[in-house]
N, C-alpha and C. Protein backbone atom coordinates (compact mmCIF):
# COMPACT_ATOMS: atom_id res chain seq x y z
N UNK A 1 -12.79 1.36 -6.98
CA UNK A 1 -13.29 0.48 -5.97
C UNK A 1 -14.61 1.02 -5.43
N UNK A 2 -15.42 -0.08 -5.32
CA UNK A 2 -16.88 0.38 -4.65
C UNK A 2 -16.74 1.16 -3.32
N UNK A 3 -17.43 1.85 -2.38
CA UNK A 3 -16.78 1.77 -1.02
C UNK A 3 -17.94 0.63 -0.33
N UNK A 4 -18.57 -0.35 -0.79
CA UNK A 4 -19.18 -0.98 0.47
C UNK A 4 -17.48 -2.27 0.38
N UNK A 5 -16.57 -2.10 -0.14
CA UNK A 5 -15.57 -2.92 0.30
C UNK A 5 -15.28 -2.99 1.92
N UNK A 6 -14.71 -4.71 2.56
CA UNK A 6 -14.38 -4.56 3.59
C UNK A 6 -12.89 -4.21 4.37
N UNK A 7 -13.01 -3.09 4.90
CA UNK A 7 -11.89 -2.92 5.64
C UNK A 7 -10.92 -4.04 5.37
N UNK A 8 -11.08 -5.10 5.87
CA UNK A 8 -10.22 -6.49 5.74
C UNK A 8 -9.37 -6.37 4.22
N UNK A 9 -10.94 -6.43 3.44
CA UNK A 9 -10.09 -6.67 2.19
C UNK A 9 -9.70 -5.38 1.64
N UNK A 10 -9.90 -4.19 1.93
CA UNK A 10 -9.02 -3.26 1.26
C UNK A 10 -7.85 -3.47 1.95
N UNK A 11 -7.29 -3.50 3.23
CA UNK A 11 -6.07 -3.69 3.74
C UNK A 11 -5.76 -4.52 2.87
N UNK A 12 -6.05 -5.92 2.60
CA UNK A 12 -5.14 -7.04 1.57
C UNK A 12 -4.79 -6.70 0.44
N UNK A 13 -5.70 -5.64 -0.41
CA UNK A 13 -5.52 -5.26 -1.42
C UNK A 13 -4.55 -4.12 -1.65
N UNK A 14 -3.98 -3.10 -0.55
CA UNK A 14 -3.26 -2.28 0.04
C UNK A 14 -2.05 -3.17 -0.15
N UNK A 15 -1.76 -4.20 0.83
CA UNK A 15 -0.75 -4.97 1.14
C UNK A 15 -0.21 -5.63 -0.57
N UNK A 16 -1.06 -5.99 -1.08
CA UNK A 16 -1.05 -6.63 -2.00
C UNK A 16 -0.03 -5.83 -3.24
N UNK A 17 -0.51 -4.42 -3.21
CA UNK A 17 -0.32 -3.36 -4.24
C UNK A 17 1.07 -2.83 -3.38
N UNK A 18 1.11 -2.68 -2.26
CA UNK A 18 2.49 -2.09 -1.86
C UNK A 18 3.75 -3.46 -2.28
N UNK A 19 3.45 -4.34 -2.38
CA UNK A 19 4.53 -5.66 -2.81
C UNK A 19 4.48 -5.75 -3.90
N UNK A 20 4.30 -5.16 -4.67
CA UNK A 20 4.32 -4.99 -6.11
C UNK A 20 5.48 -3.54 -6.51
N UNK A 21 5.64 -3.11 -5.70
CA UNK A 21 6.82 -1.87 -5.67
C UNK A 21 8.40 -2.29 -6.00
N UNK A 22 8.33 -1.79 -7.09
CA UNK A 22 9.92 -2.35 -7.76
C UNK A 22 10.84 -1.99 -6.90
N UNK A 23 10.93 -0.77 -6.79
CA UNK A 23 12.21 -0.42 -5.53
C UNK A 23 11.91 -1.09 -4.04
N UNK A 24 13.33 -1.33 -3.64
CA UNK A 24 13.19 -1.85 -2.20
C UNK A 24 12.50 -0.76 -1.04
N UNK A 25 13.00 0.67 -1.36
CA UNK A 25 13.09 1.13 0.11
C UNK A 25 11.76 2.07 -0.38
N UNK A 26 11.15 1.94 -1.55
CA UNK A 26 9.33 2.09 -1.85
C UNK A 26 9.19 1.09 -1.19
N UNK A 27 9.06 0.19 -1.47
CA UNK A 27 8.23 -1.23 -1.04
C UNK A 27 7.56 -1.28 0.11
N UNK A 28 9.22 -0.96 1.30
CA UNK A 28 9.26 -1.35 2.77
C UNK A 28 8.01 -0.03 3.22
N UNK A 29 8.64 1.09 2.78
CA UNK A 29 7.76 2.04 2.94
C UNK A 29 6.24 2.13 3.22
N UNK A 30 6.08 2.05 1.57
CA UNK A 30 4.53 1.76 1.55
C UNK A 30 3.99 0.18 2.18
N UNK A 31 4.34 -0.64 2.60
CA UNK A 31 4.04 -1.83 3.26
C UNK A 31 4.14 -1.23 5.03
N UNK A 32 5.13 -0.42 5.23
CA UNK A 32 4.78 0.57 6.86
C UNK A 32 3.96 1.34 6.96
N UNK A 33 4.04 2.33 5.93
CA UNK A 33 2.54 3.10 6.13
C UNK A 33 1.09 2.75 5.71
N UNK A 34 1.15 1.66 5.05
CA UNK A 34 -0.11 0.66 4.93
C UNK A 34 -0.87 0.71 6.31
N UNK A 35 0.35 -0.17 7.31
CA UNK A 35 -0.17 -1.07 8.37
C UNK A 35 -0.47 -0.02 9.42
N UNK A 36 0.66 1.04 9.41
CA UNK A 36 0.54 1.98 10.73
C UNK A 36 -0.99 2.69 9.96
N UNK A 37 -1.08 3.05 8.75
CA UNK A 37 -2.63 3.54 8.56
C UNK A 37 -3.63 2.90 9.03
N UNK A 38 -4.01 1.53 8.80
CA UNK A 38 -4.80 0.96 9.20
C UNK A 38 -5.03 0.50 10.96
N UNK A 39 -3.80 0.75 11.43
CA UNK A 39 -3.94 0.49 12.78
C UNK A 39 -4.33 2.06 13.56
N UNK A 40 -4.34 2.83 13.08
CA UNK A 40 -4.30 4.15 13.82
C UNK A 40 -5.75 4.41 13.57
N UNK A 41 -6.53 3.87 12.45
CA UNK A 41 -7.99 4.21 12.15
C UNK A 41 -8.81 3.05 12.78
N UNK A 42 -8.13 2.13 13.21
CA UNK A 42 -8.78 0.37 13.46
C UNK A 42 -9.94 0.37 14.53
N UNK A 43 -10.12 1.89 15.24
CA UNK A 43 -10.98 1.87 16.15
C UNK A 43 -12.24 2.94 15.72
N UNK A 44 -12.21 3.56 14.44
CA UNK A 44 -13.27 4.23 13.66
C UNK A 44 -14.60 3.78 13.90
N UNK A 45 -16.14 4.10 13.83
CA UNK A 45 -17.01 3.61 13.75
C UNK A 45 -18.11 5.06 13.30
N UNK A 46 -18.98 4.45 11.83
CA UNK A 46 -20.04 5.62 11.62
C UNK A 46 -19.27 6.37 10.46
N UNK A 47 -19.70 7.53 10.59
CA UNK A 47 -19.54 7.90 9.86
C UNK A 47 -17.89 8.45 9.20
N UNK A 48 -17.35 8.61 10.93
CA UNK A 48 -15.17 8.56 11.06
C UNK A 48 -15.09 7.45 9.61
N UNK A 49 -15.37 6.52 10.43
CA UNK A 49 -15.16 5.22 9.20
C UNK A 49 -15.36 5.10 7.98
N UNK A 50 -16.87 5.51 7.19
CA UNK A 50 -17.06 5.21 6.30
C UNK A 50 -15.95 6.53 5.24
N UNK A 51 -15.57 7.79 6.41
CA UNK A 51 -14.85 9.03 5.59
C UNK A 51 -13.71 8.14 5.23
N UNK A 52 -12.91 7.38 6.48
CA UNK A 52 -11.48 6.82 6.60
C UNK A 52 -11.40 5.88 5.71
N UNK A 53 -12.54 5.26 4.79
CA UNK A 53 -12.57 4.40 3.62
C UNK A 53 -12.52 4.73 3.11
N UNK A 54 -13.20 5.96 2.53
CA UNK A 54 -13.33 6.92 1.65
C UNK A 54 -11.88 7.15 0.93
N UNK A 55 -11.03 7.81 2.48
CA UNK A 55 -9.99 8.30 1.95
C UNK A 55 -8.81 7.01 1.54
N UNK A 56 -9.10 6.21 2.17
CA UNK A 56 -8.37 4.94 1.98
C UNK A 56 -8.55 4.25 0.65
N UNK A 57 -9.73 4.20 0.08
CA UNK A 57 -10.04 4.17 -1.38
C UNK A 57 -8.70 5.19 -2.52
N UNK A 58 -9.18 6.56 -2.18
CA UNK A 58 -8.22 7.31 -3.23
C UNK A 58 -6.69 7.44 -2.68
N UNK A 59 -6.43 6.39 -1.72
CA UNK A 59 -4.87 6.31 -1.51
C UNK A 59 -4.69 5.06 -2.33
N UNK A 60 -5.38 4.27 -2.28
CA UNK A 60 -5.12 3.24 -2.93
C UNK A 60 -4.96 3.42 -4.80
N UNK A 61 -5.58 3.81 -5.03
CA UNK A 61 -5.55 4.78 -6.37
C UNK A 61 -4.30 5.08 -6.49
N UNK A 62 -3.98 5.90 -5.65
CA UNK A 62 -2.51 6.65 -5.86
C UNK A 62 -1.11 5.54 -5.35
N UNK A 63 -1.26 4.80 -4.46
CA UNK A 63 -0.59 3.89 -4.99
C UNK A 63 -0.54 3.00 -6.01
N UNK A 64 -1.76 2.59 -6.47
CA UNK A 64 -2.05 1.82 -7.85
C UNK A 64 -0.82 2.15 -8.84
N UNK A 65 -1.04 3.52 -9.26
CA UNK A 65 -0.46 4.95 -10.26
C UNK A 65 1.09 4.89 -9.85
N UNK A 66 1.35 4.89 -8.86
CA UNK A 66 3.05 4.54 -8.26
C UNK A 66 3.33 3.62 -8.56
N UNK A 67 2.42 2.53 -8.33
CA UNK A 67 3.14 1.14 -9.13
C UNK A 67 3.60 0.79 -10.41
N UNK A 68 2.16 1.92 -11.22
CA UNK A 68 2.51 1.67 -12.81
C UNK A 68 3.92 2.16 -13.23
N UNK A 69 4.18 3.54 -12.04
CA UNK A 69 5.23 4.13 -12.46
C UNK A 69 6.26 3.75 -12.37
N UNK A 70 6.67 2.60 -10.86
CA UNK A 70 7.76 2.43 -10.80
C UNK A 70 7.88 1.31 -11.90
N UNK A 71 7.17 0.53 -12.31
CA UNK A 71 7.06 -0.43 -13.39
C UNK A 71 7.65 -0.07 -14.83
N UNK A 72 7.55 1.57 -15.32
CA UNK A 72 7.83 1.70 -16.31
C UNK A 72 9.42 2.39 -16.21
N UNK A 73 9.38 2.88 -15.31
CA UNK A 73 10.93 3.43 -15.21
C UNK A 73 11.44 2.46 -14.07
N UNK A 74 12.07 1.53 -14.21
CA UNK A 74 12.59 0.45 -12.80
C UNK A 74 14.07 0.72 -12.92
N UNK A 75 14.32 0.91 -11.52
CA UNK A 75 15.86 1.49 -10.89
C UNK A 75 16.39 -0.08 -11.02
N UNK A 76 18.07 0.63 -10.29
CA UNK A 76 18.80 -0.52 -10.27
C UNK A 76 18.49 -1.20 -9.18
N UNK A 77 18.36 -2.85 -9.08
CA UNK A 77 18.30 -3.37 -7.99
C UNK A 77 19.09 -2.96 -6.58
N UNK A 78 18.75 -2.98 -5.45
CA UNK A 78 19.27 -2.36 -4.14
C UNK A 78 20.02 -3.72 -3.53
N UNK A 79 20.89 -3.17 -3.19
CA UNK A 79 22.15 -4.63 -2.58
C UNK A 79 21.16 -5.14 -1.17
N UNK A 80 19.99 -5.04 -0.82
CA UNK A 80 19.56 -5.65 0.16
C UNK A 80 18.25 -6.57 -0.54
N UNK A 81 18.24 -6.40 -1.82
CA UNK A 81 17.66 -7.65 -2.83
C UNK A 81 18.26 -8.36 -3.20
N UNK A 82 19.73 -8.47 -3.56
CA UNK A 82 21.04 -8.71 -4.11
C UNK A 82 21.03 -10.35 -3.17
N UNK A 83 21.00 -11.38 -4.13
CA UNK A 83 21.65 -12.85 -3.49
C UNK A 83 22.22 -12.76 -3.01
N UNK A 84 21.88 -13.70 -1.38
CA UNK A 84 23.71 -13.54 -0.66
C UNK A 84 24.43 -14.73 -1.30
N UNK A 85 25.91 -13.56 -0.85
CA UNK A 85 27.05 -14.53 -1.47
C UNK A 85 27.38 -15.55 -0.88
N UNK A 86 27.60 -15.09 0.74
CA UNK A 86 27.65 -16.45 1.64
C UNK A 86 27.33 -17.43 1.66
């Protein structure tokens, strides 16, 4: 990823890549620490910011790489994916 990307859209693209997580309790995970990341940096400006992209760039990477992984080895579905019976 370039870094003149916008905040906005790396979050979507974050969001995007954490819902792609085969396991449930990855998923929820990385979709919490997405949001609490981006809200804890949301007041950055200068140069804080352009580092906090920076590093937000090569997290995204490394989730990318988690995704491929959980993709190639995929667990058993978790009973809170599981159709209800009711």
């Amino acid at each position: 990823m370039s870094s003149s990307i916008a905040p906005k859209a790396l979050y979507r693209v974050f969001l995007r890549q954490a819902q792609q997580m085969t396991d449930y309790n990855f998923r929820l995970y990385s979709v919490r620490r997405v949001k609490a990341g981006f809200r804890k940096h949301q007041n950055l400006h200068g140069e804080e910011a352009a580092a906090a992209m920076k590093e937000a760039e090569s997290q995204l990477q490394v989730l990318q790489r988690q995704v491929v992984l959980g993709k190639l080895y995929p667990s058993a579905r978790s009973v809170m994916e599981s159709p209800s019976v009711a």
